[in-house]
N, C-alpha and C. Protein backbone atom coordinates (compact mmCIF):
# COMPACT_ATOMS: atom_id res chain seq x y z
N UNK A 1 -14.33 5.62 4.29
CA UNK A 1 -13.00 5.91 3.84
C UNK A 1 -13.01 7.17 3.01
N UNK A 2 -12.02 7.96 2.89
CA UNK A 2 -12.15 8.87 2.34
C UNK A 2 -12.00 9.00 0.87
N UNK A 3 -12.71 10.18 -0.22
CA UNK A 3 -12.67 9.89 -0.87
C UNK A 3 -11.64 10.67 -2.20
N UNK A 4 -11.07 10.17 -3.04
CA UNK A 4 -10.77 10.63 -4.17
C UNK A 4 -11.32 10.59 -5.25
N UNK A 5 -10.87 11.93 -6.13
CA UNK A 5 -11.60 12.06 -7.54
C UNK A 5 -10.38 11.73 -8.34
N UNK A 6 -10.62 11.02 -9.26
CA UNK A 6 -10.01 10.70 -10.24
C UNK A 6 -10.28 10.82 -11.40
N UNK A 7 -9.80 10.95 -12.59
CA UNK A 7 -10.57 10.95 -14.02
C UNK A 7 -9.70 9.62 -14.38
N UNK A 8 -10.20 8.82 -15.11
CA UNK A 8 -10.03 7.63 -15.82
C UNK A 8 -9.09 7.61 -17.34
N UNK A 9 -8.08 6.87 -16.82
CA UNK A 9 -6.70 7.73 -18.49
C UNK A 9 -6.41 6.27 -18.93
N UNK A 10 -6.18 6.48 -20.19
CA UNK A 10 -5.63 5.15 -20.84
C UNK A 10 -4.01 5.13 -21.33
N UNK A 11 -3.42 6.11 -20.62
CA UNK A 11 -2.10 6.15 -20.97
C UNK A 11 -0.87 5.01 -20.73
N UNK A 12 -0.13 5.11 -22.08
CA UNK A 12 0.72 3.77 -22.08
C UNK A 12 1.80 4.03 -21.33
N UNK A 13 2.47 4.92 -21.44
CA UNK A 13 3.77 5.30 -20.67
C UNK A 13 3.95 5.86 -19.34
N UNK A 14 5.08 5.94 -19.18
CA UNK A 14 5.09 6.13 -16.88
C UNK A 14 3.91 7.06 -16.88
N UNK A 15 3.45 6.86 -15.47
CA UNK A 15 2.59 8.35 -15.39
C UNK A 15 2.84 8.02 -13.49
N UNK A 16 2.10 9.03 -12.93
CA UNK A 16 1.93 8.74 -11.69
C UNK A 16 0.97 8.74 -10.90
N UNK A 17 0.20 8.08 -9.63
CA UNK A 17 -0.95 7.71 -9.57
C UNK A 17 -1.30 8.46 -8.08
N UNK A 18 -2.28 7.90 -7.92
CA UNK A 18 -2.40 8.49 -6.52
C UNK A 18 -3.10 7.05 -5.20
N UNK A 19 -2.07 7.14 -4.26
CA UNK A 19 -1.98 5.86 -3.04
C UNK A 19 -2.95 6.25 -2.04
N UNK A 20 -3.88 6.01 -1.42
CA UNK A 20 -4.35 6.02 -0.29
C UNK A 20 -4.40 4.99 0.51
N UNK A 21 -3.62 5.06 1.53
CA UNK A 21 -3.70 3.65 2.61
C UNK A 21 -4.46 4.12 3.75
N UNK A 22 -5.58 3.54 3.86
CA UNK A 22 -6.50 4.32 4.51
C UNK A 22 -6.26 3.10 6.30
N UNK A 23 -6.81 2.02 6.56
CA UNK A 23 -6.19 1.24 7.50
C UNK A 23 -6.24 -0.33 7.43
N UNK A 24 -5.59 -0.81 8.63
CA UNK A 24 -5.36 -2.26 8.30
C UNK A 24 -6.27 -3.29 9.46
N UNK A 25 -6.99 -4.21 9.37
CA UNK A 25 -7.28 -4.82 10.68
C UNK A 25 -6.46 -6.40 10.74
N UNK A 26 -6.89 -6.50 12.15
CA UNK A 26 -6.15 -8.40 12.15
C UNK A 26 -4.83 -8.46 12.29
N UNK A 27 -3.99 -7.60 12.54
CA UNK A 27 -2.54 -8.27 12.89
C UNK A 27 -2.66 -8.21 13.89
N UNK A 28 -1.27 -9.05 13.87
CA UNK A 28 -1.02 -9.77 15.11
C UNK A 28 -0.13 -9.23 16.14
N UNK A 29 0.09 -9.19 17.70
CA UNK A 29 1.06 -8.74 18.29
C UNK A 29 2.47 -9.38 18.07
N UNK A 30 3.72 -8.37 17.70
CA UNK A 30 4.88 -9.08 17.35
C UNK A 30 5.67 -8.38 18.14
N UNK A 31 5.78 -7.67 18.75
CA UNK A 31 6.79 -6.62 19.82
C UNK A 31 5.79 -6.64 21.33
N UNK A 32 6.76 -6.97 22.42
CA UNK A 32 6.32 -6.92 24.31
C UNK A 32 6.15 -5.42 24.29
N UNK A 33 7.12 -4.50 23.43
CA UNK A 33 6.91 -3.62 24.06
C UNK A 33 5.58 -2.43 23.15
N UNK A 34 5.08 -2.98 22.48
CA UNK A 34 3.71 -2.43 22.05
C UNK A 34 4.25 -2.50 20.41
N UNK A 35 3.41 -2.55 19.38
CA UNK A 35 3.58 -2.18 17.74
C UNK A 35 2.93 -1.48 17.42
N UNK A 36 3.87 -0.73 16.51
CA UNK A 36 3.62 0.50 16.06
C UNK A 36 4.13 0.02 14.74
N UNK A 37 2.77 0.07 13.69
CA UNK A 37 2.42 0.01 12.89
C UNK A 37 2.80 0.69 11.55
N UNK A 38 3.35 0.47 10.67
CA UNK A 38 3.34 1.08 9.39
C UNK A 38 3.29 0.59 8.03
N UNK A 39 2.68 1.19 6.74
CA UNK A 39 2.70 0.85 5.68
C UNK A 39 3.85 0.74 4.58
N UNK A 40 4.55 0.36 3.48
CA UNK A 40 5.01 0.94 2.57
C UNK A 40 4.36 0.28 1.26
N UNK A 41 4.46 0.99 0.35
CA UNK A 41 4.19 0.56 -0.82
C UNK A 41 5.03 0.79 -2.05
N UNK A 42 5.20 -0.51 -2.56
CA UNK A 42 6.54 -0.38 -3.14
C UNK A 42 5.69 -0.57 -4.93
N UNK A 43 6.40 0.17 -5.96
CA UNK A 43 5.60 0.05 -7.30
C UNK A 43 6.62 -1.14 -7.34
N UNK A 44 6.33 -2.30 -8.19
CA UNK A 44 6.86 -3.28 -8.60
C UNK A 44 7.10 -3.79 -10.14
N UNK A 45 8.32 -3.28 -9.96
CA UNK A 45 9.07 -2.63 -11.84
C UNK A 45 8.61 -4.13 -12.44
N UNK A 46 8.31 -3.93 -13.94
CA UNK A 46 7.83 -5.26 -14.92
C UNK A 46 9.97 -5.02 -15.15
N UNK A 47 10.14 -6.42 -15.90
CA UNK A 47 11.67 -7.28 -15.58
C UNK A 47 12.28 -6.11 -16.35
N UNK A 48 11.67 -5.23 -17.64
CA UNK A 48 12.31 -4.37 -18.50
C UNK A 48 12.39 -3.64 -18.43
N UNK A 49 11.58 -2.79 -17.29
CA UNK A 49 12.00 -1.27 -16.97
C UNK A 49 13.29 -1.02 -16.49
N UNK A 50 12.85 0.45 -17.19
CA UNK A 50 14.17 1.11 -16.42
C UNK A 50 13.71 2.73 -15.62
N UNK A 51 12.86 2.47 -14.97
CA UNK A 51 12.46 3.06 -14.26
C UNK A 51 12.48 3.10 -13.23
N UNK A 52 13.03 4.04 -12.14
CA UNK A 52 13.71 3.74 -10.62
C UNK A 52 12.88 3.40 -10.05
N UNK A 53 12.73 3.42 -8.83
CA UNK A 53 12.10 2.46 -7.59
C UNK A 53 11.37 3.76 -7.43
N UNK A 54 9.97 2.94 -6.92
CA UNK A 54 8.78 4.14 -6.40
C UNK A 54 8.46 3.90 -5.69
N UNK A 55 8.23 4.17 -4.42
CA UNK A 55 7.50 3.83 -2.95
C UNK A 55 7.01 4.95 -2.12
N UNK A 56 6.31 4.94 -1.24
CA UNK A 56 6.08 5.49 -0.54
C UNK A 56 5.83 5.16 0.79
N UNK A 57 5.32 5.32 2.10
CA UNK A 57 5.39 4.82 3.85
C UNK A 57 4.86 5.55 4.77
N UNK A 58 3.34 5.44 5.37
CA UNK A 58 2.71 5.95 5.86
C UNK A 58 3.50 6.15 7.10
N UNK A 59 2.88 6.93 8.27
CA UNK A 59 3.61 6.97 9.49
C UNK A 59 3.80 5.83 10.75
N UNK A 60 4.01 5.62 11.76
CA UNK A 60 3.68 4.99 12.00
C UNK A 60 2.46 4.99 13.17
N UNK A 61 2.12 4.23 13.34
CA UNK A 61 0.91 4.48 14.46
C UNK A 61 0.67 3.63 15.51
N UNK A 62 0.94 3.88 16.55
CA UNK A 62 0.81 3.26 17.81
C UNK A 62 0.32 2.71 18.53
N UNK A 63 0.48 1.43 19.21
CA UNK A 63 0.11 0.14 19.88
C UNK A 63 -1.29 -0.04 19.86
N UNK A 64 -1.03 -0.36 18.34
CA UNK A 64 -2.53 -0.72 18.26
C UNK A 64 -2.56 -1.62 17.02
N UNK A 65 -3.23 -2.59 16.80
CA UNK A 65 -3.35 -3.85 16.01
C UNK A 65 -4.32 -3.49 14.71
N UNK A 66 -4.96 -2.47 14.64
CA UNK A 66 -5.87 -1.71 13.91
C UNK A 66 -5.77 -0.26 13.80
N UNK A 67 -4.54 -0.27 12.96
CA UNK A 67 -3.91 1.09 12.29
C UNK A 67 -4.95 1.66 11.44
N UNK A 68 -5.12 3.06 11.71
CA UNK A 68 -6.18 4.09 10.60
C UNK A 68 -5.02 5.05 10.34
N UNK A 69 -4.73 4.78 9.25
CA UNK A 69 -3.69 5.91 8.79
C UNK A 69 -4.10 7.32 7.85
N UNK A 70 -4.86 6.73 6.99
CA UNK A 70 -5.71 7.89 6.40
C UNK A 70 -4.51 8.64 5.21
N UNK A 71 -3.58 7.92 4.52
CA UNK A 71 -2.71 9.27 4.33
C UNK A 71 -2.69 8.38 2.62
N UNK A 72 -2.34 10.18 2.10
CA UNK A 72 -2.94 9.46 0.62
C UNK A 72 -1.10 10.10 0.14
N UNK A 73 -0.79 9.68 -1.07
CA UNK A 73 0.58 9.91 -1.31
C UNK A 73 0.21 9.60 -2.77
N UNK A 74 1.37 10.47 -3.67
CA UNK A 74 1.32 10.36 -5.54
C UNK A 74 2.87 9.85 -5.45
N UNK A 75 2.56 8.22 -6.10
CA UNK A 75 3.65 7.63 -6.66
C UNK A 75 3.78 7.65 -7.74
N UNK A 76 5.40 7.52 -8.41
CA UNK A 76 5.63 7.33 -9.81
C UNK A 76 7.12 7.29 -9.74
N UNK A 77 7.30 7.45 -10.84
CA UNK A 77 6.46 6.75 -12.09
C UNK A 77 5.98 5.21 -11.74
N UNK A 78 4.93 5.14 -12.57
CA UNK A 78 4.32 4.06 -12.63
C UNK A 78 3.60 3.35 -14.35
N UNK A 79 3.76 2.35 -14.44
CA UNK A 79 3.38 1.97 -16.02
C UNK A 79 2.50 0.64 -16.14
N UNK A 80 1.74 0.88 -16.87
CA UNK A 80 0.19 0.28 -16.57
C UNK A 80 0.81 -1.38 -16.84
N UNK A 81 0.48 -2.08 -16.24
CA UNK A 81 0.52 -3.27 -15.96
C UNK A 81 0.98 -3.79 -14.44
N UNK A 82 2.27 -2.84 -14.29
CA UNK A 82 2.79 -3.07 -12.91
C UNK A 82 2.25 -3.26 -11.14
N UNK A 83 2.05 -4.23 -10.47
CA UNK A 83 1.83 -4.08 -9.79
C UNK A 83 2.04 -3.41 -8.41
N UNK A 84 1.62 -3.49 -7.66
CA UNK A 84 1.86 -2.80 -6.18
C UNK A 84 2.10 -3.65 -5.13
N UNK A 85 2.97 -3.62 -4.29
CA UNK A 85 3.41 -4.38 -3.37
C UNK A 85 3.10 -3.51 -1.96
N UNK A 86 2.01 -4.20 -1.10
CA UNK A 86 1.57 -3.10 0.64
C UNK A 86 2.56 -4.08 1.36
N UNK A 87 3.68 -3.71 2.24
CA UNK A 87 4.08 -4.33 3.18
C UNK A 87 3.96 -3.60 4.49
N UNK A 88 3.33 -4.33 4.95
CA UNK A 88 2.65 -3.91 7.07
C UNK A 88 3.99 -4.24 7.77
N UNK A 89 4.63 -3.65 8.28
CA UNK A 89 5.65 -3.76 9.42
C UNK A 89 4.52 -2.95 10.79
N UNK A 90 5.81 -3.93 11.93
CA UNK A 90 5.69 -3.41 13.18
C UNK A 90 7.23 -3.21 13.92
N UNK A 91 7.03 -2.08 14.18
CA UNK A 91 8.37 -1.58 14.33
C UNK A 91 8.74 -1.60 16.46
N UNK A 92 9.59 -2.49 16.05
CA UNK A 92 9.93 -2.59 17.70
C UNK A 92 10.79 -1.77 18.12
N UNK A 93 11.61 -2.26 19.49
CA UNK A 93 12.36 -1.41 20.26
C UNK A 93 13.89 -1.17 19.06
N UNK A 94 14.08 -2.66 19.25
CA UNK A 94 14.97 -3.35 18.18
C UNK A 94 14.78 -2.54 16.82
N UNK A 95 13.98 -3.17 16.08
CA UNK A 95 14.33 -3.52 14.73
C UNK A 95 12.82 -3.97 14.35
N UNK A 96 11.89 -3.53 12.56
CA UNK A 96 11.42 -3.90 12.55
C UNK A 96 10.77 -5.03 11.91
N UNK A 97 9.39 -5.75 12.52
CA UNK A 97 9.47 -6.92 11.73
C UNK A 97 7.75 -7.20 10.85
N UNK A 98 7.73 -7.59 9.56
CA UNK A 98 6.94 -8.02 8.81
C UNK A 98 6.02 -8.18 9.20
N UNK A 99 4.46 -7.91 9.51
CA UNK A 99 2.98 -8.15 9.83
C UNK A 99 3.05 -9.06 8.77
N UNK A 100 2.99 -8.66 7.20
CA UNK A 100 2.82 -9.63 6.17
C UNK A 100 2.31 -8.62 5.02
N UNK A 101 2.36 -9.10 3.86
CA UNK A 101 2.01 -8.37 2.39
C UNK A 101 0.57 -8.22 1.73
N UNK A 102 0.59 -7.60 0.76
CA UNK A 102 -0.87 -7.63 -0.17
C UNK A 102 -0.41 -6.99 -1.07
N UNK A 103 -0.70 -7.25 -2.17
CA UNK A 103 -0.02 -6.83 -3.89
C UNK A 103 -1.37 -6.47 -4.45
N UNK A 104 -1.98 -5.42 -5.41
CA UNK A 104 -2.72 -5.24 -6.14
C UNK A 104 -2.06 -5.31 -7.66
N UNK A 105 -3.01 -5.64 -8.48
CA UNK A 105 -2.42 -6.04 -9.75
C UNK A 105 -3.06 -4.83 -10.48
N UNK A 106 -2.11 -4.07 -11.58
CA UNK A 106 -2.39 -3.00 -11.55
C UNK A 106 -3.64 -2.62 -12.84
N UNK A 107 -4.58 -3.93 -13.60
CA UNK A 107 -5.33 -3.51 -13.77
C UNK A 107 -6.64 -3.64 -13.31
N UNK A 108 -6.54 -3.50 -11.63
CA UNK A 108 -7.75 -3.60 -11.36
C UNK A 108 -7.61 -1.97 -10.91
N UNK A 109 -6.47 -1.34 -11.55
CA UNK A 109 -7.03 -0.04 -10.83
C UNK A 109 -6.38 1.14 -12.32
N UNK A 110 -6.44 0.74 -13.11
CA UNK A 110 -6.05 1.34 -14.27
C UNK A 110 -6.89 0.62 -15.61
N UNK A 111 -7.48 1.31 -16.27
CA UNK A 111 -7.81 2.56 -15.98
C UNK A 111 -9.20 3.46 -14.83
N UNK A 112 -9.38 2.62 -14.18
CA UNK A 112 -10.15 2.79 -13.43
C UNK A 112 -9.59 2.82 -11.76
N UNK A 113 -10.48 3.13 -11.24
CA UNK A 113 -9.95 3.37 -9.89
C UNK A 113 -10.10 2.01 -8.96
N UNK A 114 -9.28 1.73 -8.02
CA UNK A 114 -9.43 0.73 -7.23
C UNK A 114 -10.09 1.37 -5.45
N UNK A 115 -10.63 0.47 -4.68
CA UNK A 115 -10.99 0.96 -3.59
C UNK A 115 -11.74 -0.36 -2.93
N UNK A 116 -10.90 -0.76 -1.52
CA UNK A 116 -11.37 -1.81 -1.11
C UNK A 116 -10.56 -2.25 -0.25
N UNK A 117 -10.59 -3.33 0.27
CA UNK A 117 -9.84 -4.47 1.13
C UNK A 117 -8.34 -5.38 0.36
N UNK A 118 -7.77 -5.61 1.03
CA UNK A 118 -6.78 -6.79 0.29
C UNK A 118 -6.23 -7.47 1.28
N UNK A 119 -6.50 -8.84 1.13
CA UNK A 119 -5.93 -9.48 1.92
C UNK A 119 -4.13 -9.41 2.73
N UNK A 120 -4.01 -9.56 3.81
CA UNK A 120 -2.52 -9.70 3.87
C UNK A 120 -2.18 -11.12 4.35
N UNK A 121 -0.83 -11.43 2.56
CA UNK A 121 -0.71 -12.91 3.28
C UNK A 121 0.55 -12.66 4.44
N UNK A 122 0.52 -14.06 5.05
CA UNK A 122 1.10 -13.87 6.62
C UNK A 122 0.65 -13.43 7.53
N UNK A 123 -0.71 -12.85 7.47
CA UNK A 123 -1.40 -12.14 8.81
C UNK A 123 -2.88 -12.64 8.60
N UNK A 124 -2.95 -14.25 8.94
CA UNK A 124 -4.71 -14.88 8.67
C UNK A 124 -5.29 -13.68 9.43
N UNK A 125 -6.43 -13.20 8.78
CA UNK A 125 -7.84 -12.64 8.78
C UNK A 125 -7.42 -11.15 8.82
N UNK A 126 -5.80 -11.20 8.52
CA UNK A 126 -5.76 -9.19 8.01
C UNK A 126 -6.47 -9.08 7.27
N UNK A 127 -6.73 -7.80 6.89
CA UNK A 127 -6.80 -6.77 5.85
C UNK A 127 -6.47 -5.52 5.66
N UNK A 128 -5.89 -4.95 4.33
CA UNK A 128 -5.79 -3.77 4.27
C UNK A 128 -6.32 -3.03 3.29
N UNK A 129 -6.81 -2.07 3.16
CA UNK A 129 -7.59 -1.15 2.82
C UNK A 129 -7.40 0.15 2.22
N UNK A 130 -7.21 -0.15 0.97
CA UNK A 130 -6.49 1.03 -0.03
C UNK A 130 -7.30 1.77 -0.91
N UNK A 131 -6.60 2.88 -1.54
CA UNK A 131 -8.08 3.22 -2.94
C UNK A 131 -6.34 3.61 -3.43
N UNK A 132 -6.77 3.19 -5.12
CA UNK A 132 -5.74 3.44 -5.64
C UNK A 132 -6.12 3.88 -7.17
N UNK A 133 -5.88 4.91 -7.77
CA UNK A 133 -6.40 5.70 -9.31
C UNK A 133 -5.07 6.78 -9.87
N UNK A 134 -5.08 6.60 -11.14
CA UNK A 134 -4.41 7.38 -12.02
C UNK A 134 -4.42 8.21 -11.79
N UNK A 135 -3.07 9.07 -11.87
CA UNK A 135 -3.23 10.69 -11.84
C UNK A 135 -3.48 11.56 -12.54
């Protein structure tokens, strides 16, 4: 997987980080006419912020059950405790629909960097595969 440098910050207030969704294995077929695959990642505000919505959404990638997306993106604001929400869609002819989720909790990657697997629930024996560090 590829790699990022990060320096390690202990800052209390928003800052913004840096996303890499590198790929996913184990989903499942949900569209006849092939799935095409994509990420988003949504920052997931604590009940008192007032800090707008942060996300970001890899591309999508085509009929294939084992997406390598490779694409790294700087979200923010973001404020140390908050977690991260990965939601896997497969995008049909129609309309698209849910592979299933994986949330990182945000101090396994603050102040330090995260990099690894995460389960997706709704998709037995997914995984997806992120590195995630302070900016």
């Amino acid at each position: 997987m590829g790699g990022m440098c990060c320096a390690a910050r202990d800052n209390k207030g928003p800052q913004k980080i840096w996303v890499t969704v590198h790929k996913a294995s184990g989903l499942k077929r949900l569209n006849l006419s092939g799935d095409d695959n994509y990420c988003i990642c949504d920052v997931v505000r604590q009940a008192d912020s007032k800090d707008p919505a942060a996300s970001c959404r890899t591309k999508a990638i085509s009929k294939t059950l084992s997406p390598e997306w490779e694409q790294t993106f700087e979200v923010g604001p973001w404020s140390p405790g908050e977690q991260l929400k990965f939601s896997i869609y497969s995008k049909g002819v129609i309309k698209s629909k849910i592979q299933g989720t994986a949330c990182l909790d945000g101090q396994k990657f603050h102040p330090t960097t995260f990099s690894g697997p995460l389960p997706i629930e709704g998709c037995e024996n997914g995984q997806l595969w992120v590195s995630v560090c302070p900016k």
